[in-house]
Each structure stands twice: as structure tokens, then as C-alpha cells.
Protein backbone atom coordinates (compact mmCIF):
# COMPACT_ATOMS: atom_id res chain seq x y z
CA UNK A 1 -12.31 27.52 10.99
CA UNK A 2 -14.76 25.94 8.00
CA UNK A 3 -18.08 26.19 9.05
CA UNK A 4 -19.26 24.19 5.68
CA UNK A 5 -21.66 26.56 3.08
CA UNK A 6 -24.91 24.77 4.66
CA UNK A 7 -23.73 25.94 8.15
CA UNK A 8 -22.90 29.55 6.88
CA UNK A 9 -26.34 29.97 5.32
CA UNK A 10 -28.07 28.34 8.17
CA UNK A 11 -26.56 30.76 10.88
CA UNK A 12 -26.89 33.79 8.78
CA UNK A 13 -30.92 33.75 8.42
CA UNK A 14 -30.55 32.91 12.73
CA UNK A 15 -28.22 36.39 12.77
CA UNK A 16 -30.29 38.41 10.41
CA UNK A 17 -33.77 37.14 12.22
CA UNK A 18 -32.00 38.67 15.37
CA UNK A 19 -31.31 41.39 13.82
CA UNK A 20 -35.12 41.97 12.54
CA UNK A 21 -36.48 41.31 16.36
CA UNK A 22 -34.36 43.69 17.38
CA UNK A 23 -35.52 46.40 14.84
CA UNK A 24 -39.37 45.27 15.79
CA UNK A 25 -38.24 45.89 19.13
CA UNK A 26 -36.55 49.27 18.41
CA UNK A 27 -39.99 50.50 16.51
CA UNK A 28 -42.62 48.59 19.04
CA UNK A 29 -40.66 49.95 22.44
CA UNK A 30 -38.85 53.55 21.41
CA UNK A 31 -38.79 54.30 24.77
CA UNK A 32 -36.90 51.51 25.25
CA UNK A 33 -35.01 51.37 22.50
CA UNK A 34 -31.17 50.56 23.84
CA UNK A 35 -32.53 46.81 24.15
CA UNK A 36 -33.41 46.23 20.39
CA UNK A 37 -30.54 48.23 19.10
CA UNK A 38 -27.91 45.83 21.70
CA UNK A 39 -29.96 43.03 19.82
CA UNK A 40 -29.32 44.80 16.17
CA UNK A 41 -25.46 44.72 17.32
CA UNK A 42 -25.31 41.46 18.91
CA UNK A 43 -26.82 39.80 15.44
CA UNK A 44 -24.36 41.75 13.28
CA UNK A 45 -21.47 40.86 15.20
CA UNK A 46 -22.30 37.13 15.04
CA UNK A 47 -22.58 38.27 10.97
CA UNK A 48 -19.07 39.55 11.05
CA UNK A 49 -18.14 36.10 11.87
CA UNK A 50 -19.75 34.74 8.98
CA UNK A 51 -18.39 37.44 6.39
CA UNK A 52 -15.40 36.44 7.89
CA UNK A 53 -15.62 32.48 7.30
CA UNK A 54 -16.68 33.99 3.94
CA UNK A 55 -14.16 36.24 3.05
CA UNK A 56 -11.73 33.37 4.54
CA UNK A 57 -12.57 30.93 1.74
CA UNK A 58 -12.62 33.55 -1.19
CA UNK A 59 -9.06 34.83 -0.40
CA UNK A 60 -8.14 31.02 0.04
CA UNK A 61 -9.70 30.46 -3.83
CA UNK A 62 -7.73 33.49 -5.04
CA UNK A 63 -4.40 32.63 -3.83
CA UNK A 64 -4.99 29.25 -5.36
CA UNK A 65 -6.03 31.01 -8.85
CA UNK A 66 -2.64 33.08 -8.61
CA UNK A 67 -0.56 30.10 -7.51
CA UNK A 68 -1.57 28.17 -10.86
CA UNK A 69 -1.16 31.42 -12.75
CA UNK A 70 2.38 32.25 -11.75
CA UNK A 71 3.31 28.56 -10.44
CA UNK A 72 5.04 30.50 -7.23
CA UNK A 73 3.75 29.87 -3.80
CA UNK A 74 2.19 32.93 -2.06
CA UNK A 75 4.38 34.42 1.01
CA UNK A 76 2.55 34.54 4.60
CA UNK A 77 3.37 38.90 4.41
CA UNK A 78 1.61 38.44 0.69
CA UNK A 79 -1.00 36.37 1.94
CA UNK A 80 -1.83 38.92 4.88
CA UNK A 81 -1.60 41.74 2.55
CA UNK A 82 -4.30 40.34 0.06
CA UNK A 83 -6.21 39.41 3.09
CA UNK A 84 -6.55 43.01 4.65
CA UNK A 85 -7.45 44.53 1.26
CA UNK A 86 -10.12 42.07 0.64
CA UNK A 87 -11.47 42.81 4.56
CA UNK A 88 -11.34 46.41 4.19
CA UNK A 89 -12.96 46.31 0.62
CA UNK A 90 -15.63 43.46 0.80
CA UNK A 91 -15.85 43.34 4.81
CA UNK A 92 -16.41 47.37 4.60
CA UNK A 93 -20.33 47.19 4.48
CA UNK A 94 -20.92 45.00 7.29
CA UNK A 95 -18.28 47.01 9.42
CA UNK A 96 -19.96 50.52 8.50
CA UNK A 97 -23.90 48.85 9.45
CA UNK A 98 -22.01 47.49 12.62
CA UNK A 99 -20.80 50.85 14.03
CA UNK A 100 -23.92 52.69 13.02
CA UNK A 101 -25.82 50.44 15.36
CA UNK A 102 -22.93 50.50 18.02
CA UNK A 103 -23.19 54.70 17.65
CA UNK A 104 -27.57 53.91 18.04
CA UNK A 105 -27.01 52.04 21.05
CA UNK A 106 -24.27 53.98 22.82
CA UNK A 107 -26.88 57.39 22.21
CA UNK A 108 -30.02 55.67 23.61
CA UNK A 109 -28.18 54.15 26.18
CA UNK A 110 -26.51 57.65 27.12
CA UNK A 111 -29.81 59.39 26.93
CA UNK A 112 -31.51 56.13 28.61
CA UNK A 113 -33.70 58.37 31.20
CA UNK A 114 -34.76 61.53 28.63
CA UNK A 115 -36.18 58.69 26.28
CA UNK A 116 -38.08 56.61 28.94
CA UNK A 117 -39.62 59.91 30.16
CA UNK A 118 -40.73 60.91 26.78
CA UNK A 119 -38.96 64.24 27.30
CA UNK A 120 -37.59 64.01 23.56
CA UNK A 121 -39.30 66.35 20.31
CA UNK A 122 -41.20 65.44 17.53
CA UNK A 123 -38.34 65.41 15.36
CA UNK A 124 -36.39 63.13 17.63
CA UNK A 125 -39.77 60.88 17.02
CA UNK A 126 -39.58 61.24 13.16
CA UNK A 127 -36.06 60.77 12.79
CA UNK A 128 -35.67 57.73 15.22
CA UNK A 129 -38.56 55.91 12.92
CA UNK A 130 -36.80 57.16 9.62
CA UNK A 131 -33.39 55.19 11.13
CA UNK A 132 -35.56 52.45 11.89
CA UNK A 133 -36.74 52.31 8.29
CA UNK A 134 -33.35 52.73 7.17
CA UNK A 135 -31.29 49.89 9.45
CA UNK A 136 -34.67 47.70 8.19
CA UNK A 137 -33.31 48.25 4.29
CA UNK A 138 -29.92 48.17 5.26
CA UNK A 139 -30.15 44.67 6.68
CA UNK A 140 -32.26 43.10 3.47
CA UNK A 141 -29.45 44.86 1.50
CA UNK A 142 -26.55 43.50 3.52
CA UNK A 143 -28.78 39.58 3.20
CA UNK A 144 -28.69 40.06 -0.32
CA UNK A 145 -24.89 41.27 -0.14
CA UNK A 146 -23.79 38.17 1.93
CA UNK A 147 -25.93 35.80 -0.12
CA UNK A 148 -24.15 37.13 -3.72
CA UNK A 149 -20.70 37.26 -2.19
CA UNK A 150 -21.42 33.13 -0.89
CA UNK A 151 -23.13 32.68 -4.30
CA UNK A 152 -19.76 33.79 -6.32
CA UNK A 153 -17.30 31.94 -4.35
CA UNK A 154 -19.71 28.40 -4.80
CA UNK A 155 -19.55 28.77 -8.57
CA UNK A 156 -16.84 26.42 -9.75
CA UNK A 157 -14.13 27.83 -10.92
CA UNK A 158 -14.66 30.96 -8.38
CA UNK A 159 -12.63 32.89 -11.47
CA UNK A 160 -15.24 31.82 -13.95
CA UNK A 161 -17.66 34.17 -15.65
CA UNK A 162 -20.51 33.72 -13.65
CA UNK A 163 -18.58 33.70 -10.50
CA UNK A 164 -17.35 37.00 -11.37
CA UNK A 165 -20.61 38.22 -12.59
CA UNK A 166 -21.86 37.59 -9.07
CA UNK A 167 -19.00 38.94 -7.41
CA UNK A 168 -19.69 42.11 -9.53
CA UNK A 169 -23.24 42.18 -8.47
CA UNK A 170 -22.33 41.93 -4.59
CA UNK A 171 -19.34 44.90 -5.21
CA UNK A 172 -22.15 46.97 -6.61
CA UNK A 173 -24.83 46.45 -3.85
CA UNK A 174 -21.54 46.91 -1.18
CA UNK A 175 -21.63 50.45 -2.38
CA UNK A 176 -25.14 50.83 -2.09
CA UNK A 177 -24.99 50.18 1.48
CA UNK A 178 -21.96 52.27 1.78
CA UNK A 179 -24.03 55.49 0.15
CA UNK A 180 -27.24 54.48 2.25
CA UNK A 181 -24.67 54.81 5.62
CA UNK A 182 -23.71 58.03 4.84
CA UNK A 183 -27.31 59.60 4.49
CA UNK A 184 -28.27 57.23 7.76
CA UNK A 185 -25.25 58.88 9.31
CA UNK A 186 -26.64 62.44 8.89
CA UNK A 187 -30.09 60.78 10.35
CA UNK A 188 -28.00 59.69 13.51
CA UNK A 189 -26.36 63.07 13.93
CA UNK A 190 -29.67 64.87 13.83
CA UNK A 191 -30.93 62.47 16.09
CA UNK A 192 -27.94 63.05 18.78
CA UNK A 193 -28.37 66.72 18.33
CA UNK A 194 -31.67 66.55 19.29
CA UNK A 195 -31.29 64.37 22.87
CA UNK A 196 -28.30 66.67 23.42
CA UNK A 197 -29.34 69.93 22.81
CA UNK A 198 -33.56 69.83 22.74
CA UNK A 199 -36.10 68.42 25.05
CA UNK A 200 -39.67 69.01 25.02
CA UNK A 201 -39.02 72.05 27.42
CA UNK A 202 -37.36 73.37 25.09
CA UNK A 203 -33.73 74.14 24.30
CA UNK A 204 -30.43 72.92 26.92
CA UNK A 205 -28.84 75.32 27.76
């Protein structure tokens, strides 16, 4: 499926603008806060489509670049093989944002009736806005990321130096994201530990 490079860019400032209402949800309602973190993970999983048309046509450009290098036709197994590493490498940001939100959603859904009470602590408060902060920078990262990865695979030839420049410059902000999930993951934990285990009565026994 080839969405066309107008198309892609098009629907990914729709996905990421659903993604930002459903952070200004998540901050504006906390006591609601399942309903803009389903909208966080609806928009990203409409963006996994997209870094999937991406990742599509740069795997299509490199087994082009290898074919007139070697002047051997790439097998299907080969073809699969450079496709996974690519997904798992490239694709890992996106995947990591998505189940951070997907973990978000499935607490504040499981705790639905402790946060619409307001029976949560003060450090459930301060760490829910801190994750809110966080997904908000994590987003404008993973725009930029998406934006740098399309940008290196438009530059003709793809293998060129500025396409690779670019392609460096996405690999390096992929990481960034990657190293900003882990500390948002220790946010998340917190905040689970303290709907599980702490209320404003005090500790669950």
C-alpha cells in the first residue's frame, strides 16, 4: 500500500494533532484521564501505520541499492529478514511510546473509580502531570523522528550523503526517545504503585 509522501505527511500532523487533544485532555480532565490516554493510543496506532508505509519504501530503496551493488536479486526469506531488522531498529521508538500509553490507559482504566473520586495522593498528582509533560516531549520528538526518517528516504539517491546524513540524524533522535522511555517508565511504575498500594486514607493493606 503507497499512500504517496503528500498523503503520509498530511495524515501524520491529523495523528499527531490527536495525539496532542488527547494529552490536553489527559492534563485538563485527570480525573478522567482513561479518555485522553485511549485518544493518545488511538493516534499512535494510526502512526504505526504511517512508520510502516515509511519503513515500507526505505527497505524497498535498500534492496534496490544492494541489487545494483551485487547485480543478484534479493530472496523473499532475505527480503523478510532485512525487513524485521529495519522494524525492530527504526520502528522501535514508535512501538516503545505506543505501549507506554497502552500501560497509561490500561492503569487509569483499572483504577477508573479511585481516580474519579479523587481518592489518589499528591504524588500520584505530581507524577501523573510529570508523564503528561513527558508523553507531550515524546510526541514532538517522535514528529521530528518521523519527519527526518521521510526526509532521508526523499533525498535522491536515498544512499547519497545527505540522505544518510538525515538518516543519521533520525537514528540519533530514535535513541533519544528510547532513553526518555526508560526514565518515563520509572514515572509509570511510581504512578501504579501509588493507585495500588496508597490512597488518600492512607496505605492498602
Amino acid at each position: 500500500m503507497d499512500i504517496g509522501v503528500h498523503n503520509t505527511t498530511y495524515l501524520k500532523k491529523i495523528f499527531f494533532s490527536i495525539v496532542a487533544i488527547g494529552i490536553i485532555v489527559v492534563v485538563a480532565l485527570p480525573q478522567n484521564a482513561y479518555y485522553g490516554y485511549s485518544i493518545v493510543v488511538g493516534g499512535l496506532a494510526a502512526i504505526i501505520l504511517i512508520i510502516y508505509e515509511i519503513l515500507m519504501k526505505g527497505q524497498e530503496n535498500k534492496n534496490k541499492q544492494i541489487q545494483d551493488e551485487t547485480g543478484e536479486k534479493i530472496g523473499l526469506f532475505k527480503q523478510l529478514y532485512y525487513f524485521l531488522k529495519i522494524l525492530l531498529t527504526e520502528g522501535l521508538p514508535v512501538f516503545i511510546v505506543f505501549s507506554m500509553m497502552v500501560w497509561l490507559m490500561t492503569i487509569t482504566i483499572r483504577y477508573k473509580s479511585l481516580i474519579e473520586d479523587g481518592n489518589v495522593t499528591q504524588e500520584y498528582i505530581n507524577f501523573s502531570n510529570i508523564s503528561s509533560i513527558m508523553t507531550l516531549i515524546q510526541s514532538v520528538l517522535l514528529y521530528i523522528y518521523l519527519s527526518r526518517e521521510q526526509k532521508s528516504l526523499d533525498v535522491d539517491p536515498p544512499a547519497s550523503l545527505t540522505g544518510k546524513f538525515m538518516h543519521m540524524m533520525a537514528q540519533n533522535l530514535g535513541w533519544l526517545i528510547v532513553l526518555m522511555s526508560v526514565i518515563h517508565s520509572l514515572v509509570i511504575m511510581i504512578i501504579q504503585m501509588n493507585l495500588e498500594y496508597f490512597t488518600t486514607e492512607g496505605l492498602v493493606v
